[in-house]
PDB file of N, CA and C in Angstrom:
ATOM      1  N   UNK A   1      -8.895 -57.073 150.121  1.00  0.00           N
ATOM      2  CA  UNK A   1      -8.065 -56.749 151.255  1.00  0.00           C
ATOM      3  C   UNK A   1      -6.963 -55.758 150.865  1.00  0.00           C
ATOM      4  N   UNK A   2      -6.606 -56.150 149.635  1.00  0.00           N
ATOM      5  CA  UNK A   2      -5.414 -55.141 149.164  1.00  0.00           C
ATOM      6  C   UNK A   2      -5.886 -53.659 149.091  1.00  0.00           C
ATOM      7  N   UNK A   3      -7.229 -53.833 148.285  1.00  0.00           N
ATOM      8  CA  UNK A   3      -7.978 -52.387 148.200  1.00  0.00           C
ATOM      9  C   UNK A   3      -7.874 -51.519 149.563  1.00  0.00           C
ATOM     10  N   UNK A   4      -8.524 -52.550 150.410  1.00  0.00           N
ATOM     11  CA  UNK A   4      -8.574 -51.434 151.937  1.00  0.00           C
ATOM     12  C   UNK A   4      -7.268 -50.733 152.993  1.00  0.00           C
ATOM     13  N   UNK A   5      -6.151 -51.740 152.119  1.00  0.00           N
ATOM     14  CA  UNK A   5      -4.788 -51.880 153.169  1.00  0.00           C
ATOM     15  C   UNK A   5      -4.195 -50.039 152.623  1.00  0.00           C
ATOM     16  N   UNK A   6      -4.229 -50.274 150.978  1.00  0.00           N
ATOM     17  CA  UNK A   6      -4.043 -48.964 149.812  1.00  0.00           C
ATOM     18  C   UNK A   6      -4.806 -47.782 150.491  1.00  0.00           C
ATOM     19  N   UNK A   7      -6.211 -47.716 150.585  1.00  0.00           N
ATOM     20  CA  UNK A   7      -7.283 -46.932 151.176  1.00  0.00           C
ATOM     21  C   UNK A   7      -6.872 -46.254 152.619  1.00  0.00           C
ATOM     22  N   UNK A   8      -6.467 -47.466 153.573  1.00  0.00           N
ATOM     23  CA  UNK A   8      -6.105 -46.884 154.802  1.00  0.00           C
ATOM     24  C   UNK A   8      -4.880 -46.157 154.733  1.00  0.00           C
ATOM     25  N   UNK A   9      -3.937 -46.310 153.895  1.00  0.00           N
ATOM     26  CA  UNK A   9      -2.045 -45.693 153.720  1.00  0.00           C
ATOM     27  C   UNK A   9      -2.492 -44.595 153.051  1.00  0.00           C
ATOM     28  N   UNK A  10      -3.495 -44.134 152.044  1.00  0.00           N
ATOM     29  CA  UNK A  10      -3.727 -43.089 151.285  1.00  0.00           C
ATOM     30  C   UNK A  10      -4.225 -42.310 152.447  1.00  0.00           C
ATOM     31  N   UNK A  11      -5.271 -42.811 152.863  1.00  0.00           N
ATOM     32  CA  UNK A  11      -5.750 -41.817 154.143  1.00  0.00           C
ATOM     33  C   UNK A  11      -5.269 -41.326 155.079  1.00  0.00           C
ATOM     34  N   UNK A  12      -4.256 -42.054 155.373  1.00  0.00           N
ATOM     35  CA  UNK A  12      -2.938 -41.746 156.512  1.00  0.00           C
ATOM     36  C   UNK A  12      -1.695 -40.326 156.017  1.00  0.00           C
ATOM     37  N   UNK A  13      -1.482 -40.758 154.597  1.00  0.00           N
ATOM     38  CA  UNK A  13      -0.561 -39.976 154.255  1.00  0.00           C
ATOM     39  C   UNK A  13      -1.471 -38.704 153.867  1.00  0.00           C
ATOM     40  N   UNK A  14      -2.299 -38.870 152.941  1.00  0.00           N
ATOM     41  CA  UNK A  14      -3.568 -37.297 153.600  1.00  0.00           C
ATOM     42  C   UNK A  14      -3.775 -36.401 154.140  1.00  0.00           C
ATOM     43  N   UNK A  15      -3.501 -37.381 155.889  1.00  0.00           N
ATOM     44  CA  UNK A  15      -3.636 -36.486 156.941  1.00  0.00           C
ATOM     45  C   UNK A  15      -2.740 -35.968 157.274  1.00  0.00           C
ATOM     46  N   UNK A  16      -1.414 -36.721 157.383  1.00  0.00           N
ATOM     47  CA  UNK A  16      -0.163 -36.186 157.766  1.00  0.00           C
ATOM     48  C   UNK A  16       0.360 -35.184 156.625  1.00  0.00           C
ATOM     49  N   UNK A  17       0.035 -34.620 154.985  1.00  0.00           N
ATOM     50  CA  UNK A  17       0.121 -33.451 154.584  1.00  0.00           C
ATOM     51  C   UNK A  17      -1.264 -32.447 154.505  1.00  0.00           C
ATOM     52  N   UNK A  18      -1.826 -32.713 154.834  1.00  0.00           N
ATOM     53  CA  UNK A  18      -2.738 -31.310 155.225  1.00  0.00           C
ATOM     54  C   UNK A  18      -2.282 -31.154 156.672  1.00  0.00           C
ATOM     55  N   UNK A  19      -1.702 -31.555 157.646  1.00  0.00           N
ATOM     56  CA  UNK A  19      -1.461 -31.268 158.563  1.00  0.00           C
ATOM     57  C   UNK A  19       0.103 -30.514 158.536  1.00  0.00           C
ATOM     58  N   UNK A  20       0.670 -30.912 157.609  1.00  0.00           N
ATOM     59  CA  UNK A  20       2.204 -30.002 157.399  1.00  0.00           C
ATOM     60  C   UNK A  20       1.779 -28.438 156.483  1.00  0.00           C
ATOM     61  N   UNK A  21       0.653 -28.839 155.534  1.00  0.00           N
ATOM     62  CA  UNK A  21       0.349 -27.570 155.185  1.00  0.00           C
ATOM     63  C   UNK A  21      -0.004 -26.487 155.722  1.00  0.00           C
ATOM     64  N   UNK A  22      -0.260 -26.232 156.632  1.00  0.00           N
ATOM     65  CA  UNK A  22      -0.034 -24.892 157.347  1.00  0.00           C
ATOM     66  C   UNK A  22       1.447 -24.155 157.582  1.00  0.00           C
ATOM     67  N   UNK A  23       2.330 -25.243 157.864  1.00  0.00           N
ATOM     68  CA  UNK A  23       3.513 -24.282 158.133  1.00  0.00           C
ATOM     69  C   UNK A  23       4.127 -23.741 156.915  1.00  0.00           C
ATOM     70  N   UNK A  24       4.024 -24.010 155.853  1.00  0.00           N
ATOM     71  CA  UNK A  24       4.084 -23.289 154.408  1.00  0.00           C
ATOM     72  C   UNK A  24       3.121 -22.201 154.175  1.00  0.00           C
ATOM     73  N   UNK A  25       2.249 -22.150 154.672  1.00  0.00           N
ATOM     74  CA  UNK A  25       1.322 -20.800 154.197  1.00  0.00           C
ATOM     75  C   UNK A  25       1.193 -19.925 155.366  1.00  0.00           C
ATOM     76  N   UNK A  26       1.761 -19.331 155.051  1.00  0.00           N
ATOM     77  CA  UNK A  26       1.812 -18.134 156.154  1.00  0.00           C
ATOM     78  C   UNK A  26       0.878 -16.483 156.058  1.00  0.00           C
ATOM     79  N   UNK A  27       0.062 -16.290 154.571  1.00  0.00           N
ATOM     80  CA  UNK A  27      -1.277 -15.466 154.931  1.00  0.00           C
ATOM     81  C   UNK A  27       0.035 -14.073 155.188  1.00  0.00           C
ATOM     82  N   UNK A  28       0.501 -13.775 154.791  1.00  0.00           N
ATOM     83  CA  UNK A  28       1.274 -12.470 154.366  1.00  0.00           C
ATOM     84  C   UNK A  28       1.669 -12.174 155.787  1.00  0.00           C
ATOM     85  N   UNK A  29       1.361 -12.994 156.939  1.00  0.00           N
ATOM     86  CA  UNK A  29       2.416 -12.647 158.465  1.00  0.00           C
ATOM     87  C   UNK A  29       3.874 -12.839 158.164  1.00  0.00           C
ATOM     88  N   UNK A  30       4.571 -11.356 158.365  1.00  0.00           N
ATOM     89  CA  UNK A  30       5.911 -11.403 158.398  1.00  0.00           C
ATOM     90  C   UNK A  30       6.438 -12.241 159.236  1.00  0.00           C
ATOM     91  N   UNK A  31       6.127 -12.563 160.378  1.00  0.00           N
ATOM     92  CA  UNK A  31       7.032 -13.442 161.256  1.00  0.00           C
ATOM     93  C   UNK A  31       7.330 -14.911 160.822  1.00  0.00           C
ATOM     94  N   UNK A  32       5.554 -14.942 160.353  1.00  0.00           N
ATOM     95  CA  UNK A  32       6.235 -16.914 160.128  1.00  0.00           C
ATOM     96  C   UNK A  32       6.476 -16.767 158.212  1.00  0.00           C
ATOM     97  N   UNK A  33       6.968 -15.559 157.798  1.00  0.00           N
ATOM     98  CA  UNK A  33       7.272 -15.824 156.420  1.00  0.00           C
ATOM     99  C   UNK A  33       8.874 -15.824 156.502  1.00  0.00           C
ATOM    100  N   UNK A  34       9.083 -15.112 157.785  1.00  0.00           N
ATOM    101  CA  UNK A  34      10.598 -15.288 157.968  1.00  0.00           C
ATOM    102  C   UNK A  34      10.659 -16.405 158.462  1.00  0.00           C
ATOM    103  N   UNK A  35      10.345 -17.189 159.716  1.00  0.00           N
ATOM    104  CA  UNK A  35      10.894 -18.484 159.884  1.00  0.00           C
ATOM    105  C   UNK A  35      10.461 -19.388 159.115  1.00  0.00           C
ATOM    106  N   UNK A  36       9.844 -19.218 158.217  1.00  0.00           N
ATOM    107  CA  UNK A  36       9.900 -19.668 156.558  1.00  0.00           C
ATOM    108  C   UNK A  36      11.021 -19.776 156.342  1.00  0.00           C
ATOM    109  N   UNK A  37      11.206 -18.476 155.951  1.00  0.00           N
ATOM    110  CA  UNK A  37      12.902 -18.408 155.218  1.00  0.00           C
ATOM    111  C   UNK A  37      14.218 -18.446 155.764  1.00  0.00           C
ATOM    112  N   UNK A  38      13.469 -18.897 156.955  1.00  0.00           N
ATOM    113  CA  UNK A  38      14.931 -18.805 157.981  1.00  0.00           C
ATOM    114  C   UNK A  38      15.362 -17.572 157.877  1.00  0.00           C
ATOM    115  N   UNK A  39      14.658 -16.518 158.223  1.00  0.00           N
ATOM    116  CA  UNK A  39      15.596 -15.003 158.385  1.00  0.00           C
ATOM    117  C   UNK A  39      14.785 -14.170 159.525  1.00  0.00           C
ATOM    118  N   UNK A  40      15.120 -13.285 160.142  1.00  0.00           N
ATOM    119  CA  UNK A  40      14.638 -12.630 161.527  1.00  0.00           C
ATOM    120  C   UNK A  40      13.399 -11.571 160.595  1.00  0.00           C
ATOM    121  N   UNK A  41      12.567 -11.471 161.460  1.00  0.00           N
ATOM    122  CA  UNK A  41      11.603 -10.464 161.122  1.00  0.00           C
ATOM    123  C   UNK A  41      12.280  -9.083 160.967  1.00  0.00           C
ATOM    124  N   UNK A  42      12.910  -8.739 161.692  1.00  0.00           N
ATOM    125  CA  UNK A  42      13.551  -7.574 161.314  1.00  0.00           C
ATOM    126  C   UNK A  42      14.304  -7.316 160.018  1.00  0.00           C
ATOM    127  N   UNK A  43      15.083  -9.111 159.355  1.00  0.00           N
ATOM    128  CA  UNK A  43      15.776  -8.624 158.638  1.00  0.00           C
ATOM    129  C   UNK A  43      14.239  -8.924 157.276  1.00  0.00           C
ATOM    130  N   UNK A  44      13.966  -9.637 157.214  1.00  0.00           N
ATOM    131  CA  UNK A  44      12.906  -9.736 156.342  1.00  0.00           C
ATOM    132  C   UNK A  44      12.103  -7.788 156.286  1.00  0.00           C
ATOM    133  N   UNK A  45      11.538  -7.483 157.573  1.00  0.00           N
ATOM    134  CA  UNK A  45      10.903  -6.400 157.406  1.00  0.00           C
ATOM    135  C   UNK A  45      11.877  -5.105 156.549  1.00  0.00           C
ATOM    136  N   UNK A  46      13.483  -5.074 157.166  1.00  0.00           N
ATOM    137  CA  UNK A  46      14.315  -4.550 156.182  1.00  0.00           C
ATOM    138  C   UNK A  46      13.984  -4.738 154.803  1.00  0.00           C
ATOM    139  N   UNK A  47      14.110  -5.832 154.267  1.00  0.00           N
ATOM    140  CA  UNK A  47      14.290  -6.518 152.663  1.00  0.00           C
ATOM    141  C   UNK A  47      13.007  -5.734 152.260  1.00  0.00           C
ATOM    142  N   UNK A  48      11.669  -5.775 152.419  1.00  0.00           N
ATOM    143  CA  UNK A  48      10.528  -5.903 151.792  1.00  0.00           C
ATOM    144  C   UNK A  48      10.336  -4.339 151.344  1.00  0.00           C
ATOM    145  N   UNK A  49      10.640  -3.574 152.886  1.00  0.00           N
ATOM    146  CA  UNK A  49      10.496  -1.979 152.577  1.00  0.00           C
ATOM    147  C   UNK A  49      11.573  -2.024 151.620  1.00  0.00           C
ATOM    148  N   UNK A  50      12.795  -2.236 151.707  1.00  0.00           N
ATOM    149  CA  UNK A  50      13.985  -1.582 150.872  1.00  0.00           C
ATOM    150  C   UNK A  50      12.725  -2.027 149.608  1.00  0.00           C
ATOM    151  N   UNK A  51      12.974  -3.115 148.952  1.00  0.00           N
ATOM    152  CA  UNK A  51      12.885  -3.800 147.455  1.00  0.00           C
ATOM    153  C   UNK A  51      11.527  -2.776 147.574  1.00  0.00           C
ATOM    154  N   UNK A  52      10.253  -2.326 148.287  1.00  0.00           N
ATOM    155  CA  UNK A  52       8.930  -1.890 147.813  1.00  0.00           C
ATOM    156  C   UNK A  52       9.456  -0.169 147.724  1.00  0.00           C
ATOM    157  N   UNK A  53      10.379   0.262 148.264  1.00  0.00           N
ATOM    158  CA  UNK A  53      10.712   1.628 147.998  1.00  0.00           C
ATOM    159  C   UNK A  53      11.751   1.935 146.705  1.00  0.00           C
ATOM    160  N   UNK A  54      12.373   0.895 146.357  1.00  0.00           N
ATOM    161  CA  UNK A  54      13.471   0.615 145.225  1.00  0.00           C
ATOM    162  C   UNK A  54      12.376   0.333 143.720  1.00  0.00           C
ATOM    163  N   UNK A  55      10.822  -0.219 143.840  1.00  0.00           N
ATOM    164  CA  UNK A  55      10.051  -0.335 142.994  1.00  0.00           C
ATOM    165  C   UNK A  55       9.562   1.056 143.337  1.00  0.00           C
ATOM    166  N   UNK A  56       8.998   1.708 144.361  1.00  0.00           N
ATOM    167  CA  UNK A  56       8.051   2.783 143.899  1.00  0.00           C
ATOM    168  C   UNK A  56       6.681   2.110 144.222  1.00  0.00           C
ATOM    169  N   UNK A  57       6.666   1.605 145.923  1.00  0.00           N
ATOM    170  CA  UNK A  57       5.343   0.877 145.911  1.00  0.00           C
ATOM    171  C   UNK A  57       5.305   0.384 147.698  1.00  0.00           C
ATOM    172  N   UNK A  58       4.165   0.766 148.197  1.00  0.00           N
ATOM    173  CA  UNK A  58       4.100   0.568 149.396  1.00  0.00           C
ATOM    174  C   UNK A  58       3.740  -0.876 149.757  1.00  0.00           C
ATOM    175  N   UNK A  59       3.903  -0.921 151.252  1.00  0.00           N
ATOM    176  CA  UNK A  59       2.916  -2.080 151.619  1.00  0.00           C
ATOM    177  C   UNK A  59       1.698  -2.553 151.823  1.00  0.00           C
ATOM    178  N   UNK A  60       1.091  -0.949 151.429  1.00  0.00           N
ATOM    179  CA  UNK A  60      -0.850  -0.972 151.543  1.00  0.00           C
ATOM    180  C   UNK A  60      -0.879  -1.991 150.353  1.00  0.00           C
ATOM    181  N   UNK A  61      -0.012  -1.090 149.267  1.00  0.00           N
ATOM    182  CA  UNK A  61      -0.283  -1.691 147.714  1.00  0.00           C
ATOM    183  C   UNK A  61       0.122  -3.060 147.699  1.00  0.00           C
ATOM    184  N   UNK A  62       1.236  -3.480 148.131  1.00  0.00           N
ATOM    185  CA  UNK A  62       1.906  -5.077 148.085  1.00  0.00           C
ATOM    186  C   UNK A  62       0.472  -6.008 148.852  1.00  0.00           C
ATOM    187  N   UNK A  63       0.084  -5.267 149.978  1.00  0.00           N
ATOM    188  CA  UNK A  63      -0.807  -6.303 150.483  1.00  0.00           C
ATOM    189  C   UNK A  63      -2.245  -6.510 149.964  1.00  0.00           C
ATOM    190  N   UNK A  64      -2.553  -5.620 149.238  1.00  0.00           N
ATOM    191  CA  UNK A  64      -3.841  -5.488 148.155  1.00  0.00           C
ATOM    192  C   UNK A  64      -3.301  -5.666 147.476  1.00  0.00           C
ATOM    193  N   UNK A  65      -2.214  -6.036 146.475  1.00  0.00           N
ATOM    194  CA  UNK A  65      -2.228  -6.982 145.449  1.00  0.00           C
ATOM    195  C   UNK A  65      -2.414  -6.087 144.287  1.00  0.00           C
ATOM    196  N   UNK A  66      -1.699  -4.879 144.559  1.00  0.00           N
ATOM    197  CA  UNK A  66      -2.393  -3.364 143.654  1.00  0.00           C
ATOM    198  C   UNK A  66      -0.944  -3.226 143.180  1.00  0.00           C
ATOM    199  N   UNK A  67       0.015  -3.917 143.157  1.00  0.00           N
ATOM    200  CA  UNK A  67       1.427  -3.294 142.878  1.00  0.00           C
ATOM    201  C   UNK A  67       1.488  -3.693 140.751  1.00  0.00           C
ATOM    202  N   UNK A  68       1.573  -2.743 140.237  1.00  0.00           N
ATOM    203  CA  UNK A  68       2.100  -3.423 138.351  1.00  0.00           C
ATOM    204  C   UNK A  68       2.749  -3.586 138.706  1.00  0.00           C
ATOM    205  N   UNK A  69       2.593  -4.890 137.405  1.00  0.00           N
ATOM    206  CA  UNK A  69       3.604  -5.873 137.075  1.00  0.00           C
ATOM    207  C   UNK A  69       4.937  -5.729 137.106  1.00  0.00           C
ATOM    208  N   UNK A  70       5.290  -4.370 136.484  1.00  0.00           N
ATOM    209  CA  UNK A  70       6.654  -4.421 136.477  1.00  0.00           C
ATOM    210  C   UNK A  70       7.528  -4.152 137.766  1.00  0.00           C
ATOM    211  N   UNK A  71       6.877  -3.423 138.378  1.00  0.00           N
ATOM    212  CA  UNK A  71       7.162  -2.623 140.077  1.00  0.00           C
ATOM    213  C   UNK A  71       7.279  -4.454 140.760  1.00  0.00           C
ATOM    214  N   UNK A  72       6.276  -5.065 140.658  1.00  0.00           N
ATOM    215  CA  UNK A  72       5.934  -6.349 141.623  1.00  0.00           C
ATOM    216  C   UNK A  72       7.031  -7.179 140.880  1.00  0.00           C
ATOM    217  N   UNK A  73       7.591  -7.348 139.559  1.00  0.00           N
ATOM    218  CA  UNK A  73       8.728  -8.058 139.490  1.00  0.00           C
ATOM    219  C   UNK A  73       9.904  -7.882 139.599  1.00  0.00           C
ATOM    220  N   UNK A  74      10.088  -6.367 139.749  1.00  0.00           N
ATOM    221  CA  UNK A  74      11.221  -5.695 140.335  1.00  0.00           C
ATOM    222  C   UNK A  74      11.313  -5.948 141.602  1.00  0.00           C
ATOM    223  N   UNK A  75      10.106  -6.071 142.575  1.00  0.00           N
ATOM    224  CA  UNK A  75      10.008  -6.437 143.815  1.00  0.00           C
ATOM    225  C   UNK A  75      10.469  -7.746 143.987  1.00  0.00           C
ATOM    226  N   UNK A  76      10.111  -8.384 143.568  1.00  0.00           N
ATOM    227  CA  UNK A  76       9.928 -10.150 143.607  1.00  0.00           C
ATOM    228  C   UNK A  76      11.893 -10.328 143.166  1.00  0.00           C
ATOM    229  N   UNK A  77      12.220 -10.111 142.620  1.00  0.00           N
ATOM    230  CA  UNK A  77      13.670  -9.956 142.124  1.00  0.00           C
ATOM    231  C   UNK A  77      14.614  -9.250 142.990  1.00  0.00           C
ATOM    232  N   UNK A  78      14.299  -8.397 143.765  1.00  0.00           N
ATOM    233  CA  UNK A  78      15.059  -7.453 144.498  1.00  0.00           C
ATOM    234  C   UNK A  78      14.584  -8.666 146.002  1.00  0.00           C
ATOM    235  N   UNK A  79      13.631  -8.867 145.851  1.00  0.00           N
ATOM    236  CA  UNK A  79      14.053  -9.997 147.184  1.00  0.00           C
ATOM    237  C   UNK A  79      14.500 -11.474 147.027  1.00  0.00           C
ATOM    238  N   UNK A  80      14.390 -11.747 146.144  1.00  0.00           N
ATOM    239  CA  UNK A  80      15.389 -13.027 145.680  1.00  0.00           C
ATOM    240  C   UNK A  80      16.932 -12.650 145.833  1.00  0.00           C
ATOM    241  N   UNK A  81      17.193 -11.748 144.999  1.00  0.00           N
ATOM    242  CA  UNK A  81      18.351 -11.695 145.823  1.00  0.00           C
ATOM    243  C   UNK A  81      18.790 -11.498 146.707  1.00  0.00           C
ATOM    244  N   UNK A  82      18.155 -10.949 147.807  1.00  0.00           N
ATOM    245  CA  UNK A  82      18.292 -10.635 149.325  1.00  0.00           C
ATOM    246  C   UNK A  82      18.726 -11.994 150.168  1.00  0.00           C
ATOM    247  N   UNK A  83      17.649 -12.824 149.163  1.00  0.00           N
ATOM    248  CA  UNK A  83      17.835 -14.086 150.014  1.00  0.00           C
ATOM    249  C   UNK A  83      16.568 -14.845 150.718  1.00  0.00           C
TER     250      UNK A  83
END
C-alpha cells in the first residue's frame, strides 16, 4: 500500500513539472524570453543587438549558433550585465 500511495505522489508531482516546463523554455522567442526576465521586448531586443554589435556578430549568427566562442562570451557577459 505504501508502494502505490509513493507511486501515485511521484506521478502527480511529474505532471505538475513537465507542465511548468514550458514556461522556462522559450525556443529563442524574444517575447517570452523577456517575460522570462521580466524585461519588455523592446528593452531585451535593445540589449541583444547592442551586446551582438559590441561582439562583432549578428542575429542570423546568434540564432545558428555560428557566433566564436569568444564573440558569444563577450555576448553572454555584455547581457548579464544588462540584466
Amino acid at each position: 500500500m505504501n508502494k502505490l500511495m509513493i507511486a501515485v505522489a511521484v506521478t502527480i508531482l511529474g505532471a505538475s513539472t513537465a507542465k511548468a516546463a514550458p514556461l522556462y523554455e522559450c525556443g529563442g522567442d524574444p517575447a517570452c524570453q523577456a517575460k522570462r526576465d521580466s524585461m519588455s521586448r523592446a528593452t531585451y531586443e535593445r540589449n541583444i543587438n547592442q551586446c551582438l554589435a559590441s561582439a562583432g556578430a549578428t542575429r542570423e549568427q546568434w540564432r545558428a549558433h555560428a557566433v566564436p566562442k569568444p564573440a558569444a562570451d563577450k555576448v553572454r557577459a555584455c547581457l548579464a550585465a544588462r540584466g
